[in-house]
PDB file of N, CA and C in Angstrom:
ATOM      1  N   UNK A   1      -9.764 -11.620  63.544  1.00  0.00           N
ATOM      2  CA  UNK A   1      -9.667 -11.303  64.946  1.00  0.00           C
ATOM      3  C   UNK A   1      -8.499 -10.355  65.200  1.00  0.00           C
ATOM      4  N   UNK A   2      -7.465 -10.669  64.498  1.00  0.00           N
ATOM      5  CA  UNK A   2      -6.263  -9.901  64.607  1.00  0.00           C
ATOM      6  C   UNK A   2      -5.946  -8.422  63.756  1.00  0.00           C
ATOM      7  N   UNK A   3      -7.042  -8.705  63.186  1.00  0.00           N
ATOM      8  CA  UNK A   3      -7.169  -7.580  61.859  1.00  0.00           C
ATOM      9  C   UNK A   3      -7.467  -5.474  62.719  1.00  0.00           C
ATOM     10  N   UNK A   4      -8.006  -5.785  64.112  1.00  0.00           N
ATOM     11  CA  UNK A   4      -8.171  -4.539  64.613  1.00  0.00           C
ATOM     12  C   UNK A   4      -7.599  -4.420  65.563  1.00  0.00           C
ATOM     13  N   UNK A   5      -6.030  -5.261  65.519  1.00  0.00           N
ATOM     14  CA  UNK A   5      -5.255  -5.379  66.987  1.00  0.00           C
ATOM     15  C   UNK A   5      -4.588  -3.821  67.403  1.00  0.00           C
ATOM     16  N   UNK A   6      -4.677  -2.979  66.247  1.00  0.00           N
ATOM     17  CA  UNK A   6      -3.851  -1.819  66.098  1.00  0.00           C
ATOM     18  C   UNK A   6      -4.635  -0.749  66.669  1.00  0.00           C
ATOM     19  N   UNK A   7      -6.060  -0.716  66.546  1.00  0.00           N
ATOM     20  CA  UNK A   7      -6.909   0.093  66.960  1.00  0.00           C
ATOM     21  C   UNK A   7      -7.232  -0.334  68.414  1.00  0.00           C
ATOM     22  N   UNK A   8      -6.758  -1.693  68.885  1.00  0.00           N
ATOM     23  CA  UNK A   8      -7.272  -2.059  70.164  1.00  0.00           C
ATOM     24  C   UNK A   8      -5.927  -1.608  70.909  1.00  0.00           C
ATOM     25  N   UNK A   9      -4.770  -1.696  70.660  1.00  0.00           N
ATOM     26  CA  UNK A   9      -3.525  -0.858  71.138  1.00  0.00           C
ATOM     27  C   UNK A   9      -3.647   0.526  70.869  1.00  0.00           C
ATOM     28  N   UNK A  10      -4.303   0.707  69.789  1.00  0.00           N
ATOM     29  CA  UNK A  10      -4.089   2.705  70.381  1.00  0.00           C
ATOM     30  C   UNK A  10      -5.148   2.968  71.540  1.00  0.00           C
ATOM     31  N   UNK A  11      -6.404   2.524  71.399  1.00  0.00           N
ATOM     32  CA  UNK A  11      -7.226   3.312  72.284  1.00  0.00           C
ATOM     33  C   UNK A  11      -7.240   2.459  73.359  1.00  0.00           C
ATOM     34  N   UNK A  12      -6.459   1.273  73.845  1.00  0.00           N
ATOM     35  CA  UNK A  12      -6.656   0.821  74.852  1.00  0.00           C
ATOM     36  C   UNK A  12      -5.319   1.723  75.813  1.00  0.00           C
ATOM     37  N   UNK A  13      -5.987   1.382  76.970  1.00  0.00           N
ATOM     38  CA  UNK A  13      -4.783   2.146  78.144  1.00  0.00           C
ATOM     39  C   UNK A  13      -3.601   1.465  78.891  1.00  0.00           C
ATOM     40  N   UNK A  14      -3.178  -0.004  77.860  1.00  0.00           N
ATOM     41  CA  UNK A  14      -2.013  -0.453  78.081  1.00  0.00           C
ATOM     42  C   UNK A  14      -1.950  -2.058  77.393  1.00  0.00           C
ATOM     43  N   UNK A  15      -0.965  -2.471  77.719  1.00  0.00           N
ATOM     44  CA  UNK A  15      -0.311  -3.633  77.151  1.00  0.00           C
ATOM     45  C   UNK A  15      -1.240  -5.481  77.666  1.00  0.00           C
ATOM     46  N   UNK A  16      -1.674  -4.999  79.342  1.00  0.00           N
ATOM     47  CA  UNK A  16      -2.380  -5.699  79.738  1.00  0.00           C
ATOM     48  C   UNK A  16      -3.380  -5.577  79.329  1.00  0.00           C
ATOM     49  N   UNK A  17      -3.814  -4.764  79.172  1.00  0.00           N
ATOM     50  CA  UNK A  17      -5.771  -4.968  78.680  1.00  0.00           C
ATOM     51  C   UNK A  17      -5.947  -5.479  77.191  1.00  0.00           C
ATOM     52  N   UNK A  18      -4.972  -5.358  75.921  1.00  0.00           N
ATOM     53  CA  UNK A  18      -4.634  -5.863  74.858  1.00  0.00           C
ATOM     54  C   UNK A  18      -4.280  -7.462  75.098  1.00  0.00           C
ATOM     55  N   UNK A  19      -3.733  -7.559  75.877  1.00  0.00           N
ATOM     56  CA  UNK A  19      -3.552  -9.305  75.994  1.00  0.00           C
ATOM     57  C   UNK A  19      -4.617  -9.881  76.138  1.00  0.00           C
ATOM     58  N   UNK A  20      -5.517  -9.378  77.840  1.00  0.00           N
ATOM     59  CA  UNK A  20      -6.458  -9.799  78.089  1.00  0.00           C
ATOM     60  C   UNK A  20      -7.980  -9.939  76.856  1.00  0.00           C
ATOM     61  N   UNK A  21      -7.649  -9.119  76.263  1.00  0.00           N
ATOM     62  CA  UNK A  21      -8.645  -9.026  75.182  1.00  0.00           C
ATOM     63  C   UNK A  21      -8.226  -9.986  74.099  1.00  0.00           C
ATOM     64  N   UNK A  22      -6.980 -10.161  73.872  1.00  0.00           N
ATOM     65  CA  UNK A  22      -7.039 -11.352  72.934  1.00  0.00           C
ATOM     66  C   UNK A  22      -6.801 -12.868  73.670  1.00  0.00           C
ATOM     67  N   UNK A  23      -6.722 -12.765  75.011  1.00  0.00           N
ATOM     68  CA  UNK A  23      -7.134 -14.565  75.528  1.00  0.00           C
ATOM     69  C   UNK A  23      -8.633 -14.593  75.254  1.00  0.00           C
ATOM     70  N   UNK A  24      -9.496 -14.015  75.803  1.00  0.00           N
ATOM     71  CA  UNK A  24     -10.816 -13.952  76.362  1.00  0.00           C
ATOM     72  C   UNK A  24     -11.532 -14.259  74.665  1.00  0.00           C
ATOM     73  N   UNK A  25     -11.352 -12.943  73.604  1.00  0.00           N
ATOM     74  CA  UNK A  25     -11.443 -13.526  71.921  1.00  0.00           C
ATOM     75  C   UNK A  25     -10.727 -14.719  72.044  1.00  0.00           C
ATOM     76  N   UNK A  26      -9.894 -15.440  72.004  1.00  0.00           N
ATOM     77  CA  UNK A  26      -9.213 -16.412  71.334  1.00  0.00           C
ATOM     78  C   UNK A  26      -9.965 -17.933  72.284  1.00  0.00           C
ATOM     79  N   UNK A  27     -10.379 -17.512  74.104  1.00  0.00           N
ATOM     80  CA  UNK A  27     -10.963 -18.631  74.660  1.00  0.00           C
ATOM     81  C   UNK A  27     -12.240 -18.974  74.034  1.00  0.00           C
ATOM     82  N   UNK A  28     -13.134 -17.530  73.810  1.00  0.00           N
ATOM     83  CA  UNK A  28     -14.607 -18.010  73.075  1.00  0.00           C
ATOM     84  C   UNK A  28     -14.437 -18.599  71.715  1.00  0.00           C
ATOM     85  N   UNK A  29     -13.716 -18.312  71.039  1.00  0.00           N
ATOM     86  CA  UNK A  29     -13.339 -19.115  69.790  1.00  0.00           C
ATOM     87  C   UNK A  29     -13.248 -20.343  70.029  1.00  0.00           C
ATOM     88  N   UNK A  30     -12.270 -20.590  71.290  1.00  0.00           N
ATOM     89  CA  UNK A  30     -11.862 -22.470  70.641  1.00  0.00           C
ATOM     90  C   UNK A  30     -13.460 -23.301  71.410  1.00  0.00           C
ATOM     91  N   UNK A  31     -13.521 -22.308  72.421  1.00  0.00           N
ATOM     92  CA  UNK A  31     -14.972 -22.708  73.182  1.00  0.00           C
ATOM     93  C   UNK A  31     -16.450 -23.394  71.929  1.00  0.00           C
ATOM     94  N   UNK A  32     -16.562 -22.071  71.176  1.00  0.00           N
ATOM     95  CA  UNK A  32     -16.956 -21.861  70.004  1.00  0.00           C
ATOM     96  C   UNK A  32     -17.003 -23.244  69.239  1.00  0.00           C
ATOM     97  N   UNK A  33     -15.681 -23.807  68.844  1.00  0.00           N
ATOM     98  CA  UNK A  33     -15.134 -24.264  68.372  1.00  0.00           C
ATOM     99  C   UNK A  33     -15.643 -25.951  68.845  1.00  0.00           C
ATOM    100  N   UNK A  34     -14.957 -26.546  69.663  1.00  0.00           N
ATOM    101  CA  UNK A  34     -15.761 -27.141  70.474  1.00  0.00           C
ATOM    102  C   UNK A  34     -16.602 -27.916  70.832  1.00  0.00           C
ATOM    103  N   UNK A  35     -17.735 -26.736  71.111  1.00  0.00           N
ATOM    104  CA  UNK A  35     -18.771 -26.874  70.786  1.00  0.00           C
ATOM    105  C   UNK A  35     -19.633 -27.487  69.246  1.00  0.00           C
ATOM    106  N   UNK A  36     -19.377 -26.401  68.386  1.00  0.00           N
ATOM    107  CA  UNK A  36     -19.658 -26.833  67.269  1.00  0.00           C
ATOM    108  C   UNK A  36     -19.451 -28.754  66.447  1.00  0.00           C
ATOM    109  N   UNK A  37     -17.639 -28.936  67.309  1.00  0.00           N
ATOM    110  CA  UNK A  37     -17.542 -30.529  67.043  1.00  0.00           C
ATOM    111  C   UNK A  37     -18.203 -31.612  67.460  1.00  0.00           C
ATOM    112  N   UNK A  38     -18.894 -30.892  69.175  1.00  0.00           N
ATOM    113  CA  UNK A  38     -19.558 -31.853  69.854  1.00  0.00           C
ATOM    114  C   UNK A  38     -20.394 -31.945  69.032  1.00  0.00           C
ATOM    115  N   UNK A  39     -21.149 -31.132  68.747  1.00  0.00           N
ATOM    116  CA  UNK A  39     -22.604 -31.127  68.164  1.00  0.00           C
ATOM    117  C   UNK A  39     -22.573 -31.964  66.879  1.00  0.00           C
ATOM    118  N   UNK A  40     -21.445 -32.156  66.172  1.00  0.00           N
ATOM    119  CA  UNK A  40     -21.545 -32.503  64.831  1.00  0.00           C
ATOM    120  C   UNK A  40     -21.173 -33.930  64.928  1.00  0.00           C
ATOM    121  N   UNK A  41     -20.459 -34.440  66.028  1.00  0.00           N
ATOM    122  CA  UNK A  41     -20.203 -35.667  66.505  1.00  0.00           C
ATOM    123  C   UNK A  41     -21.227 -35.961  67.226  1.00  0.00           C
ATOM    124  N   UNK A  42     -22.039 -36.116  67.744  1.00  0.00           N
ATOM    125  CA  UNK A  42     -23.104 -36.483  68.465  1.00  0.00           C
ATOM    126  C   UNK A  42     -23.689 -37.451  67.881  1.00  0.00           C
ATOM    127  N   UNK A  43     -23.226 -38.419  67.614  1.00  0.00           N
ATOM    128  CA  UNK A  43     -23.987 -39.693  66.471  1.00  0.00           C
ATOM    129  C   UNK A  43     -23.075 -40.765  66.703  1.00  0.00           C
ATOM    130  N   UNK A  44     -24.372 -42.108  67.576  1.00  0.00           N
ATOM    131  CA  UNK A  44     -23.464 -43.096  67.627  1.00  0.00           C
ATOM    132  C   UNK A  44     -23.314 -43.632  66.292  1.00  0.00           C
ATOM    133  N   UNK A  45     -21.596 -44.547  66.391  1.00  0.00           N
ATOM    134  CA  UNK A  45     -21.577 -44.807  64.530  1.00  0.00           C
ATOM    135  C   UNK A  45     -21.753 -46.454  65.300  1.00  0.00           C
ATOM    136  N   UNK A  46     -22.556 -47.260  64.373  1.00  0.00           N
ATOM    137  CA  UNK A  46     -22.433 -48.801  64.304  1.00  0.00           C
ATOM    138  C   UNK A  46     -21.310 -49.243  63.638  1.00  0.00           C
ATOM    139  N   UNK A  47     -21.382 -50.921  63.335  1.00  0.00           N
ATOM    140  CA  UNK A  47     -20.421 -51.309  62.986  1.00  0.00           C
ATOM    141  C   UNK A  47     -20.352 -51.054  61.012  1.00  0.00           C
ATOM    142  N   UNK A  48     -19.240 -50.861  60.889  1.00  0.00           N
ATOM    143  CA  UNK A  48     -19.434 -50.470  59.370  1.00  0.00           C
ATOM    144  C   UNK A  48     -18.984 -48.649  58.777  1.00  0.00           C
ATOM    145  N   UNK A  49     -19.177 -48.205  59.896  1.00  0.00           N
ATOM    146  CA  UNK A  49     -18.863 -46.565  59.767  1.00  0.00           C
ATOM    147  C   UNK A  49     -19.835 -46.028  59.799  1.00  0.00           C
ATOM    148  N   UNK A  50     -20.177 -44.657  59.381  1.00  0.00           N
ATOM    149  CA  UNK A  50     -20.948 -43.767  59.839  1.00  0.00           C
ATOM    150  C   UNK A  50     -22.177 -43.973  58.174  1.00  0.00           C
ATOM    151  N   UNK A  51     -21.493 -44.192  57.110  1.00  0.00           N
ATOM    152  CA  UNK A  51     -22.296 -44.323  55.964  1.00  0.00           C
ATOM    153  C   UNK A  51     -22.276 -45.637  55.666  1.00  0.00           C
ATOM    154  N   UNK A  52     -23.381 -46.583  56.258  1.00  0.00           N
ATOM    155  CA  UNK A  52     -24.065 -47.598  55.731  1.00  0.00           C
ATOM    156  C   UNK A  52     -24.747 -47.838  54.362  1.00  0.00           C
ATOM    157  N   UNK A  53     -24.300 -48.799  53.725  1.00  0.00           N
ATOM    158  CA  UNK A  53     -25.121 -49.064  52.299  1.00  0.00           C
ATOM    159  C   UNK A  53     -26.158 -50.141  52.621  1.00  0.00           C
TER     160      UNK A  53
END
């Protein structure tokens, strides 16, 4: 994400629009992020844990 911060400071037209561009990347990420845990947690566990024998 940080790897084209240099090209987003030259051709951008200031200091604010570089910030704003890395909250907005960095909000969809954790959003992203998240998401992905809900989804992978979505499983009630019974008694015993999640891997029953």
């Amino acid at each position: 994400m940080y790897m084209r911060l240099g090209s987003v400071v030259g051709y951008s037209s200031g200091i604010f629009q570089v910030v704003l561009i890395i909250v907005f990347s960095h909000l969809i990420s954790v959003t992203t992020g998240l998401s992905v845990s809900s989804i992978a947690t979505d499983k009630k566990i019974d008694k015993g844990g999640f891997i029953t024998c």
